[in-house]
Every structure is written in C-alpha cells, then in structure tokens.
C-alpha atoms as a PDB file:
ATOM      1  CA  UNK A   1      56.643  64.609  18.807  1.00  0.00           C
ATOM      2  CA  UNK A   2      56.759  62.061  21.734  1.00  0.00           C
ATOM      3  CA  UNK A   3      53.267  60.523  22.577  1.00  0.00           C
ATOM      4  CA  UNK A   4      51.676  62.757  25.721  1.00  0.00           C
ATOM      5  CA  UNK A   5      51.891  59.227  28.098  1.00  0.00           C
ATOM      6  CA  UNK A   6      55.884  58.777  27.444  1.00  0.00           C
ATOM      7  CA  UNK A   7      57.962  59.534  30.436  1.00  0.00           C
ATOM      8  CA  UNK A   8      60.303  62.289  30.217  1.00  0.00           C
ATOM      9  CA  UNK A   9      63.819  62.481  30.677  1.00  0.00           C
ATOM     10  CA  UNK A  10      66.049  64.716  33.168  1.00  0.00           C
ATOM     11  CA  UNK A  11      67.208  66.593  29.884  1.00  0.00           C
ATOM     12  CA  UNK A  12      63.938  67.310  29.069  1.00  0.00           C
ATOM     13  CA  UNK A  13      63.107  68.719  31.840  1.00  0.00           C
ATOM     14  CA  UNK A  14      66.018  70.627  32.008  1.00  0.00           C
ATOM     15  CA  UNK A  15      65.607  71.941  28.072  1.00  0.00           C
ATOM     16  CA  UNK A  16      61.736  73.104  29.637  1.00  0.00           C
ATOM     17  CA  UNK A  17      63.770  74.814  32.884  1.00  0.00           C
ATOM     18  CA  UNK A  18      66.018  76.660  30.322  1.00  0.00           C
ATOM     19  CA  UNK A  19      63.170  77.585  28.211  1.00  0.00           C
ATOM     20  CA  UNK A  20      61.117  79.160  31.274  1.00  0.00           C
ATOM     21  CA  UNK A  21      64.401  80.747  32.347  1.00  0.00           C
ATOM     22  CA  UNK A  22      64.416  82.934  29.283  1.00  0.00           C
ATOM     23  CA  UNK A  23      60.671  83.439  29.169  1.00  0.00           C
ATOM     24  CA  UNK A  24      61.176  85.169  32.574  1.00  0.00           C
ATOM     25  CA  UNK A  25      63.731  86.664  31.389  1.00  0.00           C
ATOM     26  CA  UNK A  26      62.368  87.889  28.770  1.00  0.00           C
ATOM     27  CA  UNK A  27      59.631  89.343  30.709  1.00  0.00           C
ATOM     28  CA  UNK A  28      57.422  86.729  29.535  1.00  0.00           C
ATOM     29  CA  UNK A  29      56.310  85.306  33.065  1.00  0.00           C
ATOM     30  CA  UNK A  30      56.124  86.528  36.673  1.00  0.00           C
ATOM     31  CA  UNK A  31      57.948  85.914  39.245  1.00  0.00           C
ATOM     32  CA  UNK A  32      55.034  84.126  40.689  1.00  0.00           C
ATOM     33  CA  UNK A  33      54.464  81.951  37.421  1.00  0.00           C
ATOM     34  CA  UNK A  34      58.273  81.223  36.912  1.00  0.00           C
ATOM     35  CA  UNK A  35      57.580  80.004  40.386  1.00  0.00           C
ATOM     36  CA  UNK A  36      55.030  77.716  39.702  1.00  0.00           C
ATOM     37  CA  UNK A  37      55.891  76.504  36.382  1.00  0.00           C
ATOM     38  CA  UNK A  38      59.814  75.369  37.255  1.00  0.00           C
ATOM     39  CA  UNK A  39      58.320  73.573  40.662  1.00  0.00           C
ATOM     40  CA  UNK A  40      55.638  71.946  38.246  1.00  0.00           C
ATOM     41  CA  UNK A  41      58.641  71.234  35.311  1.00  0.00           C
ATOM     42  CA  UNK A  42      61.076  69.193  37.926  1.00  0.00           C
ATOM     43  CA  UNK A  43      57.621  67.066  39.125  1.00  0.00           C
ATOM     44  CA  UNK A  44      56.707  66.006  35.974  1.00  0.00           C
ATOM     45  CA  UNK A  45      56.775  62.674  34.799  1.00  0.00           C
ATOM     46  CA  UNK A  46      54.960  62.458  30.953  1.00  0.00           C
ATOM     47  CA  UNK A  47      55.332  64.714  28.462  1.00  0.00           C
ATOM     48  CA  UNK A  48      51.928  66.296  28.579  1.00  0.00           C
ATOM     49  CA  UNK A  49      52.655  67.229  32.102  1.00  0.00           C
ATOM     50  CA  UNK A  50      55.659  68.777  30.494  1.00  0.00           C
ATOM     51  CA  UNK A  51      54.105  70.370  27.441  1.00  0.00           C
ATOM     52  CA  UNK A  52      50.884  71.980  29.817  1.00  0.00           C
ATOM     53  CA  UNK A  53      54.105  73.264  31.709  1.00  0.00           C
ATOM     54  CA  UNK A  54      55.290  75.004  28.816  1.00  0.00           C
ATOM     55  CA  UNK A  55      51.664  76.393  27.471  1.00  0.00           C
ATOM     56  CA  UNK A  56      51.798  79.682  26.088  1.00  0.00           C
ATOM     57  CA  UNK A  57      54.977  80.260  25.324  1.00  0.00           C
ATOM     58  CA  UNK A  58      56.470  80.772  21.938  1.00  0.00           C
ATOM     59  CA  UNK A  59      58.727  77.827  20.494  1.00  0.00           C
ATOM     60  CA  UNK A  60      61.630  77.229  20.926  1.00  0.00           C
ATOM     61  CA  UNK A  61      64.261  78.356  18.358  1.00  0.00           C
ATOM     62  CA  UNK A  62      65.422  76.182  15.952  1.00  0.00           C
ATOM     63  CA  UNK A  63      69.246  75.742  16.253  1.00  0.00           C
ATOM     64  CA  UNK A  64      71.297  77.243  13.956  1.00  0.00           C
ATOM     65  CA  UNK A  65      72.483  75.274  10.659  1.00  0.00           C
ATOM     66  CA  UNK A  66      75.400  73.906  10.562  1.00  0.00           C
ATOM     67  CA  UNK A  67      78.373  73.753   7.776  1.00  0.00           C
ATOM     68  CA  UNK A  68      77.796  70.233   6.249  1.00  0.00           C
ATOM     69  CA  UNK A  69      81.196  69.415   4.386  1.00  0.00           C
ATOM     70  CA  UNK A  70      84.029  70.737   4.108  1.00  0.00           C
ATOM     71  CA  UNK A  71      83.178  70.524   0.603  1.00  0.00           C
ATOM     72  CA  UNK A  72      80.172  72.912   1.221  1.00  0.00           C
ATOM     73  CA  UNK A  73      83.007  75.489   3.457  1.00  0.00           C
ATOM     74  CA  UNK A  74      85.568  75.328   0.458  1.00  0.00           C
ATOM     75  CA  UNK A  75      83.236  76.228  -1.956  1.00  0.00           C
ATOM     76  CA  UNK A  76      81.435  79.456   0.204  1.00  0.00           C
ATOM     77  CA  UNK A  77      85.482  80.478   0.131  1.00  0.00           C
ATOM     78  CA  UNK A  78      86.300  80.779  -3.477  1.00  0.00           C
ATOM     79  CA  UNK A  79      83.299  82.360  -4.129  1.00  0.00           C
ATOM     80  CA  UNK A  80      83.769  85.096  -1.341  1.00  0.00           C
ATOM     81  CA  UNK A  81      87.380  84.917  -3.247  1.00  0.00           C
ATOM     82  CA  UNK A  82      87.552  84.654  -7.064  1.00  0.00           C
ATOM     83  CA  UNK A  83      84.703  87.065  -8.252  1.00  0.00           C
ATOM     84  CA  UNK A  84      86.078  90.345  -7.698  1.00  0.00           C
ATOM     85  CA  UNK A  85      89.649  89.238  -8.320  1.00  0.00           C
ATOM     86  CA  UNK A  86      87.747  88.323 -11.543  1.00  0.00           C
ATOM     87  CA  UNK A  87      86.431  91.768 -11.884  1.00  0.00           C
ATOM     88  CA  UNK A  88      89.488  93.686 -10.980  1.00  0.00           C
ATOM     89  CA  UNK A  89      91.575  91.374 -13.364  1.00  0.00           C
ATOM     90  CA  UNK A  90      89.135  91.562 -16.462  1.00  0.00           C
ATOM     91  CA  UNK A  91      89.016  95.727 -16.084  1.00  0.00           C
ATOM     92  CA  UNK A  92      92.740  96.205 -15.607  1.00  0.00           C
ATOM     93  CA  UNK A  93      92.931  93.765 -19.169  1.00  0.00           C
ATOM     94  CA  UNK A  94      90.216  96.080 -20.720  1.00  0.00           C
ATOM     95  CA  UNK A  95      92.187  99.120 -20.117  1.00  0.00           C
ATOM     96  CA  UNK A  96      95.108  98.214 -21.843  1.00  0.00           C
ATOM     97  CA  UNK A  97      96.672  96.121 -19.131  1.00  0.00           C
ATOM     98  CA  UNK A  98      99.575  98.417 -18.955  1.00  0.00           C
ATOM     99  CA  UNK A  99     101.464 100.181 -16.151  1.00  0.00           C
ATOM    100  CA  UNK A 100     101.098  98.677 -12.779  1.00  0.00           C
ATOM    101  CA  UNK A 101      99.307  95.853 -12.310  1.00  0.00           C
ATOM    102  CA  UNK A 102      97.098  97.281  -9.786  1.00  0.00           C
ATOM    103  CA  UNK A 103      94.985  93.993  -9.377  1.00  0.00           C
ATOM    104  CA  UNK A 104      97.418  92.642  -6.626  1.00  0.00           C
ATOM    105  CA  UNK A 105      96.479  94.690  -4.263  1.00  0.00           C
ATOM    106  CA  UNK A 106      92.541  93.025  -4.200  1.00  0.00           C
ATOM    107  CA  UNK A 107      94.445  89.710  -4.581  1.00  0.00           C
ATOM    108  CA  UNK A 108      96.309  90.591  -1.909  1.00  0.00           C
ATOM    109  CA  UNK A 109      93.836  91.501   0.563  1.00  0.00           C
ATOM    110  CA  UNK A 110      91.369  88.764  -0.835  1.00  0.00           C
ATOM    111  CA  UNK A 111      94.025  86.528  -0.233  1.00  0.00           C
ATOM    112  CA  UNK A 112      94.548  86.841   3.196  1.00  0.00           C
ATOM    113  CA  UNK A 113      90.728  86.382   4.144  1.00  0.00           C
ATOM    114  CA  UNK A 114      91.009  83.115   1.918  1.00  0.00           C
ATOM    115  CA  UNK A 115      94.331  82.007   3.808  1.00  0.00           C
ATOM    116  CA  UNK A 116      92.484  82.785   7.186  1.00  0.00           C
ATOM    117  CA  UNK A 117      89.187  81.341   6.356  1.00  0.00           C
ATOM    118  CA  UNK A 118      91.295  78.462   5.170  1.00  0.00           C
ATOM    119  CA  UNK A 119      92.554  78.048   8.513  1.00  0.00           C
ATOM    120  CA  UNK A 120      89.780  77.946  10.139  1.00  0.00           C
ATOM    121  CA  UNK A 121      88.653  75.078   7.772  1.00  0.00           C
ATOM    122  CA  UNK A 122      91.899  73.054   8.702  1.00  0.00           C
ATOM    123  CA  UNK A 123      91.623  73.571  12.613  1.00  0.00           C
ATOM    124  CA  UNK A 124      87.727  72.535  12.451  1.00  0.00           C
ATOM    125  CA  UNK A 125      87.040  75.986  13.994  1.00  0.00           C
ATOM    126  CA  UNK A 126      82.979  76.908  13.726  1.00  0.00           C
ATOM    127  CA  UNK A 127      82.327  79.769  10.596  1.00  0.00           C
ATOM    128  CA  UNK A 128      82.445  83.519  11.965  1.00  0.00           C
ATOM    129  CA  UNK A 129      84.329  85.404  13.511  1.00  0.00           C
ATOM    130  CA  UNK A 130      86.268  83.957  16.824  1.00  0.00           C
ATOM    131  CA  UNK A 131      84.539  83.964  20.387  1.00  0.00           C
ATOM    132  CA  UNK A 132      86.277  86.229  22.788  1.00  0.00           C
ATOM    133  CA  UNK A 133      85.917  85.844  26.461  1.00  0.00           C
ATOM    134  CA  UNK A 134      83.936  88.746  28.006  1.00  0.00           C
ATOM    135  CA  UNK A 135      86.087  91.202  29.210  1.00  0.00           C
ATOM    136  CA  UNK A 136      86.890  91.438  33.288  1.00  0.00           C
ATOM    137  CA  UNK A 137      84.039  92.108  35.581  1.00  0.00           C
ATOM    138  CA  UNK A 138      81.409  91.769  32.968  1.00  0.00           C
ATOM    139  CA  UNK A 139      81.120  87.683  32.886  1.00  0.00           C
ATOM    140  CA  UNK A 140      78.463  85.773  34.377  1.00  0.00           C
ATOM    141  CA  UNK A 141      77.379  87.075  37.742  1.00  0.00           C
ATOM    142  CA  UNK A 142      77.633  84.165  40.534  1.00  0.00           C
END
C-alpha cells in the first residue's frame, strides 16, 4: 500500500473510475453518489483522497492466476490425459485382453483434447475455451 501523501497516477485514477463504474452498476451507488464520487476521483491528487473516494466499497478482485510454465501447462495435460487411458487399458488387460481392443476409442477421444490442448500450448493461447465475439447486435452499446 502506497503512503496516503503519495500522488496518484492517471491509471489510478482510472482503476478507481472503473471500480465505481461497476459499483453503480452493480447497484451499489446512486446515481447521485456515482456523481459525486467520479467528479471527486478525476480531482484527486494523493492517495487518501483516492482511497476516501473509494470508502465503502468492497475490494477489488484479485486477478485471476495465471499459467506459470509451460512446464506447469504440460503437466495439467497428461494428467487430464493418461489416467483413464490407464484405467481403460488396465481393465481391458484384466478381462482377458481379448477381442477388440476397445481402449482406442478413450485414446482416441483423449487424444484429440491432448492434441488440441497441445495447440493451444504451442500458439501461447490463454487456458479455456476460445473467446468468441458476441454475436450481431448484442456488443457493446455506443
């Protein structure tokens, strides 16, 4: 935490605007006190002006963790992968590990999510599943 006498920055006081933006929208202030508290956030100059601002409102969430190695990425992969091929492999052995080997078809399908995860990992593409663009006439209204 910055001392309460230390000037703030333009991106602070933006990162307080955003924050009352969502309280608002949130139904956390008036209109009156969004108001007030966004004409008081762009005149401050120290962070306690900044923080008395922002009084009363919950936190702010903490951003979300990111993947930190590829190391860390590879490893989440085979074990989303080799357990049940594991399982699948060690009961088709147990029960005589004749006929059709019937295991292929969770390799198979296992397989392809590690392939596509694997992707992902190579193109430096964030974990989940991929952003889509909202569809027409339901983006951001201007």
């Amino acid at each position: 935490m910055s001392a309460p006498d230390t000037l703030v920055s333009d991106a602070e006081r933006e990162r307080a605007a955003d924050r009352l933006r969502a309280a608002a929208a949130e139904g956390r202030l008036t209109t009156e006190e969004f108001s007030e508290r966004i004409d008081r956030t762009y005149a401050s100059r120290t962070h306690a002006e900044l923080e008395a601002v922002l009084a009363g409102l919950p936190k702010a969430p903490a951003p979300a963790k990111p993947w930190r190695s590829t190391r860390e990425r590879l490893w989440h992969l085979a074990l989303w992968f080799l357990p049940p091929n594991l399982v699948c492999i060690g009961v088709w052995a147990a029960t005589g590990a004749n006929g059709d080997f019937w295991p292929k078809w969770v390799l198979l399908a296992t397989g392809i999510r590690l392939l596509y995860g694997a992707r992902r990992l190579v193109f430096d593409e964030p974990p989940g599943p991929p952003r889509l663009p909202p569809p027409p006439g339901l983006g951001p209204r201007r």
